[in-house]
PDB file of N, CA and C in Angstrom:
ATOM      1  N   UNK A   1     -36.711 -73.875  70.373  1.00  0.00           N
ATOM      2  CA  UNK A   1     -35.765 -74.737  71.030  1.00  0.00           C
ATOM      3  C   UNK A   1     -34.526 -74.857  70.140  1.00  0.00           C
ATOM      4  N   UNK A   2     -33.354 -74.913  70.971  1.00  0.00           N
ATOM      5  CA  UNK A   2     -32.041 -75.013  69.866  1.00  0.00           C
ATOM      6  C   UNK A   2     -31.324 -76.137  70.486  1.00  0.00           C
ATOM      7  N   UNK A   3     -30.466 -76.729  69.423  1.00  0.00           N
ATOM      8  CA  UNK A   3     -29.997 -78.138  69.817  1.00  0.00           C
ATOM      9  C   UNK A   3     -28.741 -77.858  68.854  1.00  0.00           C
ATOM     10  N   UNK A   4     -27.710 -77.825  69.681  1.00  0.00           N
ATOM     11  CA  UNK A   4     -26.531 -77.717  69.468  1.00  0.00           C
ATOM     12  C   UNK A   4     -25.347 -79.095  69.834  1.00  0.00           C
ATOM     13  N   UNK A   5     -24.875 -79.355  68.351  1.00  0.00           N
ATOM     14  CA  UNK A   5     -23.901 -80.729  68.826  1.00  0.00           C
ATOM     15  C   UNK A   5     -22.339 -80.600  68.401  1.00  0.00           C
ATOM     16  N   UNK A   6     -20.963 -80.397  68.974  1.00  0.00           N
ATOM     17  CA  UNK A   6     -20.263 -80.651  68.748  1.00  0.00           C
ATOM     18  C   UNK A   6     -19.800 -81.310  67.455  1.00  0.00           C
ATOM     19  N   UNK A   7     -19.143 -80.365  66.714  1.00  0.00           N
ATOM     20  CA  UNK A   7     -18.650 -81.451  65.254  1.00  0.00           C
ATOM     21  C   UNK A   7     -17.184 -81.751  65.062  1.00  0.00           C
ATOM     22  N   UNK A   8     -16.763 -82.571  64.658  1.00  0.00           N
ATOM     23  CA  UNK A   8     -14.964 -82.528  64.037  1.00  0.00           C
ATOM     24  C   UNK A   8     -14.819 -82.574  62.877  1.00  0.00           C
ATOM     25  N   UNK A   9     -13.900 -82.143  62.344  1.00  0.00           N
ATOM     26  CA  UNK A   9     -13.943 -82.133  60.890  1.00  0.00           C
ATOM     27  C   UNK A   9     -12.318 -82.197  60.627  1.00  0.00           C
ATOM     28  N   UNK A  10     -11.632 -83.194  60.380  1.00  0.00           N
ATOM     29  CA  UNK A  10     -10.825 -83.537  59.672  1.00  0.00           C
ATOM     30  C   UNK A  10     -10.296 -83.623  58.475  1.00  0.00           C
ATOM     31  N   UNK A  11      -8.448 -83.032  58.234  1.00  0.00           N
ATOM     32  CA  UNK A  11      -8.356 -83.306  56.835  1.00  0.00           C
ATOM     33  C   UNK A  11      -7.525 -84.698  56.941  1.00  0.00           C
ATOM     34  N   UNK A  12      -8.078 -85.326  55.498  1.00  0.00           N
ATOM     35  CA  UNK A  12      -7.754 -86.856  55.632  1.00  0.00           C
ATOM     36  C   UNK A  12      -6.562 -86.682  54.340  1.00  0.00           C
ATOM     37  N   UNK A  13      -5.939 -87.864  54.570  1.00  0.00           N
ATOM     38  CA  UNK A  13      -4.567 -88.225  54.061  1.00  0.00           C
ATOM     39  C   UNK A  13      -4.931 -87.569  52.381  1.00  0.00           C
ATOM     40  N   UNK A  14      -6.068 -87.782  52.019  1.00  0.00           N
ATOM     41  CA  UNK A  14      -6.516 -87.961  50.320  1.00  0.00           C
ATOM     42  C   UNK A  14      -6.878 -86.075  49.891  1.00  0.00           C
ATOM     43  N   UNK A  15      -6.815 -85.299  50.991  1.00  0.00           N
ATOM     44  CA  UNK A  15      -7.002 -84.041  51.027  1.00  0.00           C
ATOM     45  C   UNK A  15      -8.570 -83.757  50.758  1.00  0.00           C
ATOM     46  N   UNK A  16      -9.444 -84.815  51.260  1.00  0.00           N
ATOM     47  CA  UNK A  16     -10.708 -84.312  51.398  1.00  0.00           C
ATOM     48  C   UNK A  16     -10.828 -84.083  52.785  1.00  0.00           C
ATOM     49  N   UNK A  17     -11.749 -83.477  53.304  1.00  0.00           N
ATOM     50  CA  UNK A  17     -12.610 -83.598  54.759  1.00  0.00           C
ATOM     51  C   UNK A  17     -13.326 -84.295  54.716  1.00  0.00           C
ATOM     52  N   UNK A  18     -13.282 -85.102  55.983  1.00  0.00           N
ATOM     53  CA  UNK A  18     -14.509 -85.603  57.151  1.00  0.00           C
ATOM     54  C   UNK A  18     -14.885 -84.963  58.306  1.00  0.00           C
ATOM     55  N   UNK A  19     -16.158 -84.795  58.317  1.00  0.00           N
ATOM     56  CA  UNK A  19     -17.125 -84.473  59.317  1.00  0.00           C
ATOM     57  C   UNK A  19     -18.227 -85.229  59.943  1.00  0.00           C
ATOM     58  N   UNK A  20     -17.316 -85.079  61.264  1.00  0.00           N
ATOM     59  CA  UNK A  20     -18.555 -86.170  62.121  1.00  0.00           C
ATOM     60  C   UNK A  20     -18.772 -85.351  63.461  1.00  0.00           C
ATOM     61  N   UNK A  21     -19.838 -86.130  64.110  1.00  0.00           N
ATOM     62  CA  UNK A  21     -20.424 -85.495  65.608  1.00  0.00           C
ATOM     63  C   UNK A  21     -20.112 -86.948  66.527  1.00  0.00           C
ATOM     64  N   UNK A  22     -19.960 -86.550  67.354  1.00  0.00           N
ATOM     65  CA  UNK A  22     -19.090 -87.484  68.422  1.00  0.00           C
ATOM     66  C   UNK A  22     -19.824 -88.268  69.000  1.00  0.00           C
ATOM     67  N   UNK A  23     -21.287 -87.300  69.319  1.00  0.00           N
ATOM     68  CA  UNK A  23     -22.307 -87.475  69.901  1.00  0.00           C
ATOM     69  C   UNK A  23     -23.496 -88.074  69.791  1.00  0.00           C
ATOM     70  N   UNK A  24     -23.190 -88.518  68.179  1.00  0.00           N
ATOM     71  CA  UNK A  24     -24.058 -89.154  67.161  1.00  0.00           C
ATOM     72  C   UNK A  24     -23.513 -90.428  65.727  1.00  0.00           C
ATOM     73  N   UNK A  25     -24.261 -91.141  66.540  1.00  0.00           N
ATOM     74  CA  UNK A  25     -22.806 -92.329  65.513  1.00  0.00           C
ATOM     75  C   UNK A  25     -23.569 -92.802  64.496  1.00  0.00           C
ATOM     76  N   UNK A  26     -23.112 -92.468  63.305  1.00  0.00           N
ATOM     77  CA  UNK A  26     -23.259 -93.350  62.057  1.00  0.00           C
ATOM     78  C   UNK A  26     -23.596 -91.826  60.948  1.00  0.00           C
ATOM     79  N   UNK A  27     -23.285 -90.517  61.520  1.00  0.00           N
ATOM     80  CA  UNK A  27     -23.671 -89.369  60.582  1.00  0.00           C
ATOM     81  C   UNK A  27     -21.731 -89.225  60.525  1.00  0.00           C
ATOM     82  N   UNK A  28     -20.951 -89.639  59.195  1.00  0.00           N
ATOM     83  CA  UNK A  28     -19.953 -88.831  58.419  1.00  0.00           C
ATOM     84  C   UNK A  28     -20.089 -88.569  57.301  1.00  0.00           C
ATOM     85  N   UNK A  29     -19.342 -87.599  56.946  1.00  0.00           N
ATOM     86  CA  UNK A  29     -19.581 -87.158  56.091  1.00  0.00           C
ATOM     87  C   UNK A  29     -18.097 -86.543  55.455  1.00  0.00           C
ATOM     88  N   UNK A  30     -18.163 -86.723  54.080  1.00  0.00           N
ATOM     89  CA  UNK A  30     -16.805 -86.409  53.231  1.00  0.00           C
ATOM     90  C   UNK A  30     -17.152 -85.290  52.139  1.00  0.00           C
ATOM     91  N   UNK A  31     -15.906 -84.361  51.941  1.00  0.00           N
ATOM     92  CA  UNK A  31     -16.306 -83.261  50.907  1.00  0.00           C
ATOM     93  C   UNK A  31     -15.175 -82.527  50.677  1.00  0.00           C
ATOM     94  N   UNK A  32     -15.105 -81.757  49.778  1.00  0.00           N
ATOM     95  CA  UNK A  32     -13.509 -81.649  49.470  1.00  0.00           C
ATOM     96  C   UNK A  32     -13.182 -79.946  49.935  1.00  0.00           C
ATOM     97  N   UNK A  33     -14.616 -79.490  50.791  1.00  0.00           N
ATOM     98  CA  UNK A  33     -13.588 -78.165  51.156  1.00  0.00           C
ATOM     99  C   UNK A  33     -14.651 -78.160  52.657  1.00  0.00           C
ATOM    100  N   UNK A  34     -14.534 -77.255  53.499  1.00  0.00           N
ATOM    101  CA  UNK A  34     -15.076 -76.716  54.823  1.00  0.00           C
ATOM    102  C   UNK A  34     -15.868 -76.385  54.525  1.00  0.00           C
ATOM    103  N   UNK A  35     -16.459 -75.377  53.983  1.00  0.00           N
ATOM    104  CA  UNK A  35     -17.784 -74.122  53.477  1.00  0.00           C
ATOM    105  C   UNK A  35     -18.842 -76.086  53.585  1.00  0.00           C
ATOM    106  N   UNK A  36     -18.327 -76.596  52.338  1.00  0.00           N
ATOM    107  CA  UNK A  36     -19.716 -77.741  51.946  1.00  0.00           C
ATOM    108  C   UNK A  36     -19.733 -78.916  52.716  1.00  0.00           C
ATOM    109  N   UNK A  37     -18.858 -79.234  53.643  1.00  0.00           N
ATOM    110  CA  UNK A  37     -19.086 -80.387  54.485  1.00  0.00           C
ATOM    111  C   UNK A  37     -20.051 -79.724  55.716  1.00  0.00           C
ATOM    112  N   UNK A  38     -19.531 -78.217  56.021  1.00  0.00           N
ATOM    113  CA  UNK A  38     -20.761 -78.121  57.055  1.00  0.00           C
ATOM    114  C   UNK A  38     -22.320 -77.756  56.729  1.00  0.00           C
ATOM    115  N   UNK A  39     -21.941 -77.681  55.282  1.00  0.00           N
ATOM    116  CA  UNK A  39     -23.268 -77.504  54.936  1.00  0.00           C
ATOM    117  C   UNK A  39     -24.037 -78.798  55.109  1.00  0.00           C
ATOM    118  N   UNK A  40     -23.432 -79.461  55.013  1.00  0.00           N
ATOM    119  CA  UNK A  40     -23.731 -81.170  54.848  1.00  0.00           C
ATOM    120  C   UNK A  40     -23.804 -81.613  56.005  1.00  0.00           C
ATOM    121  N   UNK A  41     -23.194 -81.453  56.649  1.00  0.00           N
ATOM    122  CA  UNK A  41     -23.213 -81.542  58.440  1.00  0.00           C
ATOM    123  C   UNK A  41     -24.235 -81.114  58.827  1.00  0.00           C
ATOM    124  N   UNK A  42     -24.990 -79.675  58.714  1.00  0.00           N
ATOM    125  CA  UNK A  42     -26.002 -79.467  59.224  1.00  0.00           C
ATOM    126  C   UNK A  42     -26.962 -80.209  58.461  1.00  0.00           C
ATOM    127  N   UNK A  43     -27.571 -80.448  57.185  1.00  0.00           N
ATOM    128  CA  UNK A  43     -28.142 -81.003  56.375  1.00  0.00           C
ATOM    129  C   UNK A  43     -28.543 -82.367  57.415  1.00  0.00           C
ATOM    130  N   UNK A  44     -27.529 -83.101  57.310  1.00  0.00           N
ATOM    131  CA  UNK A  44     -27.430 -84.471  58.182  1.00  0.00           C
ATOM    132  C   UNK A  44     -27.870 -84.368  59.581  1.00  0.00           C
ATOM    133  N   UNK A  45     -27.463 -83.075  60.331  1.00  0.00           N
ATOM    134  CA  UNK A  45     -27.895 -83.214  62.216  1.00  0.00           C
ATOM    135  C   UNK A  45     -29.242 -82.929  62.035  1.00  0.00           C
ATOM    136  N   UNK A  46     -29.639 -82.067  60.541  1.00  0.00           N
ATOM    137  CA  UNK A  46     -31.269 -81.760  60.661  1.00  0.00           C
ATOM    138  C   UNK A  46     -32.225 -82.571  60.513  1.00  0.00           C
ATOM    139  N   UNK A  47     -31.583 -83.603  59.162  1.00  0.00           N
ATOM    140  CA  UNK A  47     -32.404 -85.120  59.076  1.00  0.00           C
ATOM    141  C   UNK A  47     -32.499 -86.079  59.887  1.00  0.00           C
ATOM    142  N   UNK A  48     -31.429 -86.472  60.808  1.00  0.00           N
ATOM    143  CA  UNK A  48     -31.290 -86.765  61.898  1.00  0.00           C
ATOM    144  C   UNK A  48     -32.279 -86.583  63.066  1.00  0.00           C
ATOM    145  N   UNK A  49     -32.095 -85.082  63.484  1.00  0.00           N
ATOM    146  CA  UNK A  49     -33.076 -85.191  64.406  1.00  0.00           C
ATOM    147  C   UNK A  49     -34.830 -84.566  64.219  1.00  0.00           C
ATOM    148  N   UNK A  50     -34.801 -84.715  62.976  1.00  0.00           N
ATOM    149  CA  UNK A  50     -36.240 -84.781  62.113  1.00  0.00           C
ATOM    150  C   UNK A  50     -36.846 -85.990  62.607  1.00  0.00           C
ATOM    151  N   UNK A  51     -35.881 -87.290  61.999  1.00  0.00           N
ATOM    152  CA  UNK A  51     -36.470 -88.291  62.286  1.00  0.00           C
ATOM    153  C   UNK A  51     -36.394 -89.081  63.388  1.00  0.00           C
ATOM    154  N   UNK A  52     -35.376 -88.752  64.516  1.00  0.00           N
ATOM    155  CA  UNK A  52     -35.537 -89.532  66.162  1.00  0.00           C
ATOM    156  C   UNK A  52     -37.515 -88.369  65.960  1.00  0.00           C
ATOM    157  N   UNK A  53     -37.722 -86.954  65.768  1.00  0.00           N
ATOM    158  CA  UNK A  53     -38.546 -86.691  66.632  1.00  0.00           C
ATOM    159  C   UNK A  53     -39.854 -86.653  65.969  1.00  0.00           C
ATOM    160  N   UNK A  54     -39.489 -87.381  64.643  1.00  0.00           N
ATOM    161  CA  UNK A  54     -40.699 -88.099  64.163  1.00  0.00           C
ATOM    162  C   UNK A  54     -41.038 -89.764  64.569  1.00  0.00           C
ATOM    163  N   UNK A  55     -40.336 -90.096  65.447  1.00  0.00           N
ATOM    164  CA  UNK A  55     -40.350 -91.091  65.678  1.00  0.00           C
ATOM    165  C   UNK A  55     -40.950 -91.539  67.365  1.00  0.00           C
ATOM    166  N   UNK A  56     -40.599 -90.143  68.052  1.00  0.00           N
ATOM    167  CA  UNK A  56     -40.986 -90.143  69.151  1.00  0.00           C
ATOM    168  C   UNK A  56     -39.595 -90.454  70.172  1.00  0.00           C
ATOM    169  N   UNK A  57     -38.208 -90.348  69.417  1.00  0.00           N
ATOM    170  CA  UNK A  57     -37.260 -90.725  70.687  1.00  0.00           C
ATOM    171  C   UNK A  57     -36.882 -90.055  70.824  1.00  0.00           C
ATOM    172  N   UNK A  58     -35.828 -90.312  71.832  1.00  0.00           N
ATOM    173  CA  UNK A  58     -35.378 -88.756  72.736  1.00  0.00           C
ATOM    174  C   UNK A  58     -34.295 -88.588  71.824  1.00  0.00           C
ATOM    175  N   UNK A  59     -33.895 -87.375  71.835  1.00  0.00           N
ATOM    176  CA  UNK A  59     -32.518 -86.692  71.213  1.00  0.00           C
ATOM    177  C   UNK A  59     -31.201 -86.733  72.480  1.00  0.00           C
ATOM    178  N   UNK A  60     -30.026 -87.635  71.740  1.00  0.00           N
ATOM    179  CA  UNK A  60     -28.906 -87.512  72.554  1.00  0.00           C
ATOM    180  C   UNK A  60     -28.174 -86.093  73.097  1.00  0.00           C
ATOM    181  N   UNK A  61     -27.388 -85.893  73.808  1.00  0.00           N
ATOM    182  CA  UNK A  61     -27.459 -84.962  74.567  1.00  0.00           C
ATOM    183  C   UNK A  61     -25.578 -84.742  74.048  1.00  0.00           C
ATOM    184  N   UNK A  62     -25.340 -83.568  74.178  1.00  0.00           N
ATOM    185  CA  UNK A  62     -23.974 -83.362  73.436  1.00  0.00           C
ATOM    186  C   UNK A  62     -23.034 -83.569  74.160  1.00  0.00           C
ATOM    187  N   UNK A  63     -21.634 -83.656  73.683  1.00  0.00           N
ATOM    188  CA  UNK A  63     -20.585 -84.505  74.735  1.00  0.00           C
ATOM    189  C   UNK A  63     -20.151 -83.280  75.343  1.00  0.00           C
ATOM    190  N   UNK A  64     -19.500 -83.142  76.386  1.00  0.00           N
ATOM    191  CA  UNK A  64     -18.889 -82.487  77.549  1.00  0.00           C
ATOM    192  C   UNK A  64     -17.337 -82.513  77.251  1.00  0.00           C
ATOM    193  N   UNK A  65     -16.936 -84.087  76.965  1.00  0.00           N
ATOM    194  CA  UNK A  65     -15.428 -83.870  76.881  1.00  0.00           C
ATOM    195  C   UNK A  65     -14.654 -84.614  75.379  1.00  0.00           C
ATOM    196  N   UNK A  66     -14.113 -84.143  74.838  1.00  0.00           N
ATOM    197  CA  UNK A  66     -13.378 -84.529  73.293  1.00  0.00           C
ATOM    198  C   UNK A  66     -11.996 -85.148  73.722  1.00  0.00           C
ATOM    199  N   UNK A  67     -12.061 -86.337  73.442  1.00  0.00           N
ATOM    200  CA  UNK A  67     -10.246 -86.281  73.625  1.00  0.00           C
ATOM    201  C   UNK A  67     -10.192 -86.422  71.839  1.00  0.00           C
ATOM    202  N   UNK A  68      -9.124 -85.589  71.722  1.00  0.00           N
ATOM    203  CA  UNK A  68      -8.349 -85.827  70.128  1.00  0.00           C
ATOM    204  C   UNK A  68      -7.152 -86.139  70.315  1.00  0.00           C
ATOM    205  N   UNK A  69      -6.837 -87.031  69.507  1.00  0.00           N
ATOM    206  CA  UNK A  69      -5.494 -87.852  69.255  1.00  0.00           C
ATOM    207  C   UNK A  69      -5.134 -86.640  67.776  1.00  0.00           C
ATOM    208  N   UNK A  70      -4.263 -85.318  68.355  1.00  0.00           N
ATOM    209  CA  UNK A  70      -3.565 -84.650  67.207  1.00  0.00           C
ATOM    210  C   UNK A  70      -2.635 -85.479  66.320  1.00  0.00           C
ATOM    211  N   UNK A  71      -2.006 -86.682  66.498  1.00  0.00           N
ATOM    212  CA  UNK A  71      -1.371 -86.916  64.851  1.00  0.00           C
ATOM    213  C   UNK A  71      -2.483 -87.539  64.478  1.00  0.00           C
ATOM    214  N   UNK A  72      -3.393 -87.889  64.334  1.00  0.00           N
ATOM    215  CA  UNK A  72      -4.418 -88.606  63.588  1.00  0.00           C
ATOM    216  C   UNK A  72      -4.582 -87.596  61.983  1.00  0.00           C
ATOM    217  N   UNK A  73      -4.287 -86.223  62.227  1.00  0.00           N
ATOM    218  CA  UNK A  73      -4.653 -85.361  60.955  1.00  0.00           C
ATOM    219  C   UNK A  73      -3.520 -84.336  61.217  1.00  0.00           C
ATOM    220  N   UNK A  74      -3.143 -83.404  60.127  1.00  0.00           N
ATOM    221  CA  UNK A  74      -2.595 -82.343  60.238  1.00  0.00           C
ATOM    222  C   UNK A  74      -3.443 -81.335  60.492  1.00  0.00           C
ATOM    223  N   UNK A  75      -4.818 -81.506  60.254  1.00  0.00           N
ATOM    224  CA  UNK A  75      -5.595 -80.614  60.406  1.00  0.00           C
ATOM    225  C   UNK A  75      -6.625 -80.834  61.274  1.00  0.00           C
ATOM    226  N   UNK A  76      -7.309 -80.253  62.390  1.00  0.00           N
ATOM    227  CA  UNK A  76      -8.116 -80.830  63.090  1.00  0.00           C
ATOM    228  C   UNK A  76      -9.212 -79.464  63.489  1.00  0.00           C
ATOM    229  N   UNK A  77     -10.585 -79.493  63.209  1.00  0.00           N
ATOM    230  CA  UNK A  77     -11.487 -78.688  63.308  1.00  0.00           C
ATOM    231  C   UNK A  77     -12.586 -78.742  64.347  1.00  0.00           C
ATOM    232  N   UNK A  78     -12.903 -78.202  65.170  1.00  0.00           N
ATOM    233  CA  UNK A  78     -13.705 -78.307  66.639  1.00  0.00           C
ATOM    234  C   UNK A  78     -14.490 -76.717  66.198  1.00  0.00           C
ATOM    235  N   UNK A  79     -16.215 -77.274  65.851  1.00  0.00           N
ATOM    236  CA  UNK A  79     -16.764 -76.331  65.902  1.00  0.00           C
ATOM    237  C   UNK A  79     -18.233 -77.012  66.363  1.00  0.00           C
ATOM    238  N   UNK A  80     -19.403 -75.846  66.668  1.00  0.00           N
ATOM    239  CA  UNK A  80     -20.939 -76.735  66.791  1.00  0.00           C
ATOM    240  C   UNK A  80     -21.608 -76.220  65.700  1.00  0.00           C
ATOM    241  N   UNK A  81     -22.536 -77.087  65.220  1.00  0.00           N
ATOM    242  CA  UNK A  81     -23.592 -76.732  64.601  1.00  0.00           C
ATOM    243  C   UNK A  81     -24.736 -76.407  65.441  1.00  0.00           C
ATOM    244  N   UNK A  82     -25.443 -75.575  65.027  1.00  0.00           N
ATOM    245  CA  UNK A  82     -26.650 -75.336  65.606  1.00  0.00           C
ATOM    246  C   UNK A  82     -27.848 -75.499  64.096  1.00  0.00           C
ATOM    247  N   UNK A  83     -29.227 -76.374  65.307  1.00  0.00           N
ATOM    248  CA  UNK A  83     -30.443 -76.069  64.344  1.00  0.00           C
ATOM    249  C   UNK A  83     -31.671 -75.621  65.306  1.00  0.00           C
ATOM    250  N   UNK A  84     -32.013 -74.881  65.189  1.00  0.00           N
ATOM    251  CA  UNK A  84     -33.557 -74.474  65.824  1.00  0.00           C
ATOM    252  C   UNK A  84     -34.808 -74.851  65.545  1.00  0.00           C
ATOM    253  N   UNK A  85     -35.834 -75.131  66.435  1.00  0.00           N
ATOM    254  CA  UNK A  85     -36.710 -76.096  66.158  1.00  0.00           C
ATOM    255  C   UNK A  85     -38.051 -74.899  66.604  1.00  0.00           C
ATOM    256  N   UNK A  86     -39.178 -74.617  66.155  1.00  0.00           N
ATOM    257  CA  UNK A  86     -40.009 -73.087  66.156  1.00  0.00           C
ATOM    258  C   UNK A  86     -40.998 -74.138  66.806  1.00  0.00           C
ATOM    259  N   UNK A  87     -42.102 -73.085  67.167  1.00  0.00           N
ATOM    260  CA  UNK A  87     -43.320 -73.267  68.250  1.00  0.00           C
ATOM    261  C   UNK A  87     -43.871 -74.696  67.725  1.00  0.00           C
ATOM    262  N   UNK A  88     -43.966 -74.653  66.429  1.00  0.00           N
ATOM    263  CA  UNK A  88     -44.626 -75.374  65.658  1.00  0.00           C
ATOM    264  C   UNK A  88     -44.218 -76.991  65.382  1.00  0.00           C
ATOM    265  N   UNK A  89     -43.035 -76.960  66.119  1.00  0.00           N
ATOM    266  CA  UNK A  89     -42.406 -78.526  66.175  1.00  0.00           C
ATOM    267  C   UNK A  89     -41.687 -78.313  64.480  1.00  0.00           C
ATOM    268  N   UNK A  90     -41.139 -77.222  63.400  1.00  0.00           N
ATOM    269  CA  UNK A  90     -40.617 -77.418  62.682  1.00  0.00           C
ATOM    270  C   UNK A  90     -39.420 -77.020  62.623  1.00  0.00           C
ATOM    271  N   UNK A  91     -38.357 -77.495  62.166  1.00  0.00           N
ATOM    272  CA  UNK A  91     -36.871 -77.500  61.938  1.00  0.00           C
ATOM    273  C   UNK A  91     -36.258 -76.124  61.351  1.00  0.00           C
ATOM    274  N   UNK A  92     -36.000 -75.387  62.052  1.00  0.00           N
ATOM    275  CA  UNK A  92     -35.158 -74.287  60.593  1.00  0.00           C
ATOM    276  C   UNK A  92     -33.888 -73.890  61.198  1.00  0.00           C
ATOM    277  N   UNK A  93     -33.383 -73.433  60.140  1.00  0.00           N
ATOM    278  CA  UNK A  93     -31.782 -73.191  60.199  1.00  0.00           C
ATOM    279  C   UNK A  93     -31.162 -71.962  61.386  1.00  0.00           C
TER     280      UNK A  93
END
């Protein structure tokens, strides 16, 4: 099974990035280049939905529509992460 969520990733005034999912509130994340925030991004959507499905809840479902407010950043990043989940109910990349 694969579970794919919309991410943004912003450069902020201080010249680090933030990375968040739209679709999932309370996972950001800060880092000072692209390559390691999405590493961190996935890191986070994997712990994330480790634990809704150790928990027994349902997994939110990804957004359809983004509005972005372009002056908010000079830089603005729209990509998905993907994580795959095997026969076995375990998580891999």
């Amino acid at each position: 099974m694969m579970f794919k969520f919309t991410a943004v990733i912003k450069l902020l005034d201080d010249g680090n990035y933030e990375l968040y999912f739209p679709a999932i509130r309370g996972i950001r994340i800060k880092g000072f280049s692209i390559p390691e925030i999405l590493e961190e991004g996935e890191r986070a959507l994997r712990g994330y939905l480790e634990e809704r499905m150790g928990l027994g809840e349902d997994i939110p479902r990804d957004i359809k529509f983004l509005p972005i407010n372009t002056e908010e950043s000079d830089e603005i990043i729209i990509t998905k992460i993907v994580v795959f989940i095997d026969e076995g109910g375990t998580l891999t990349a």
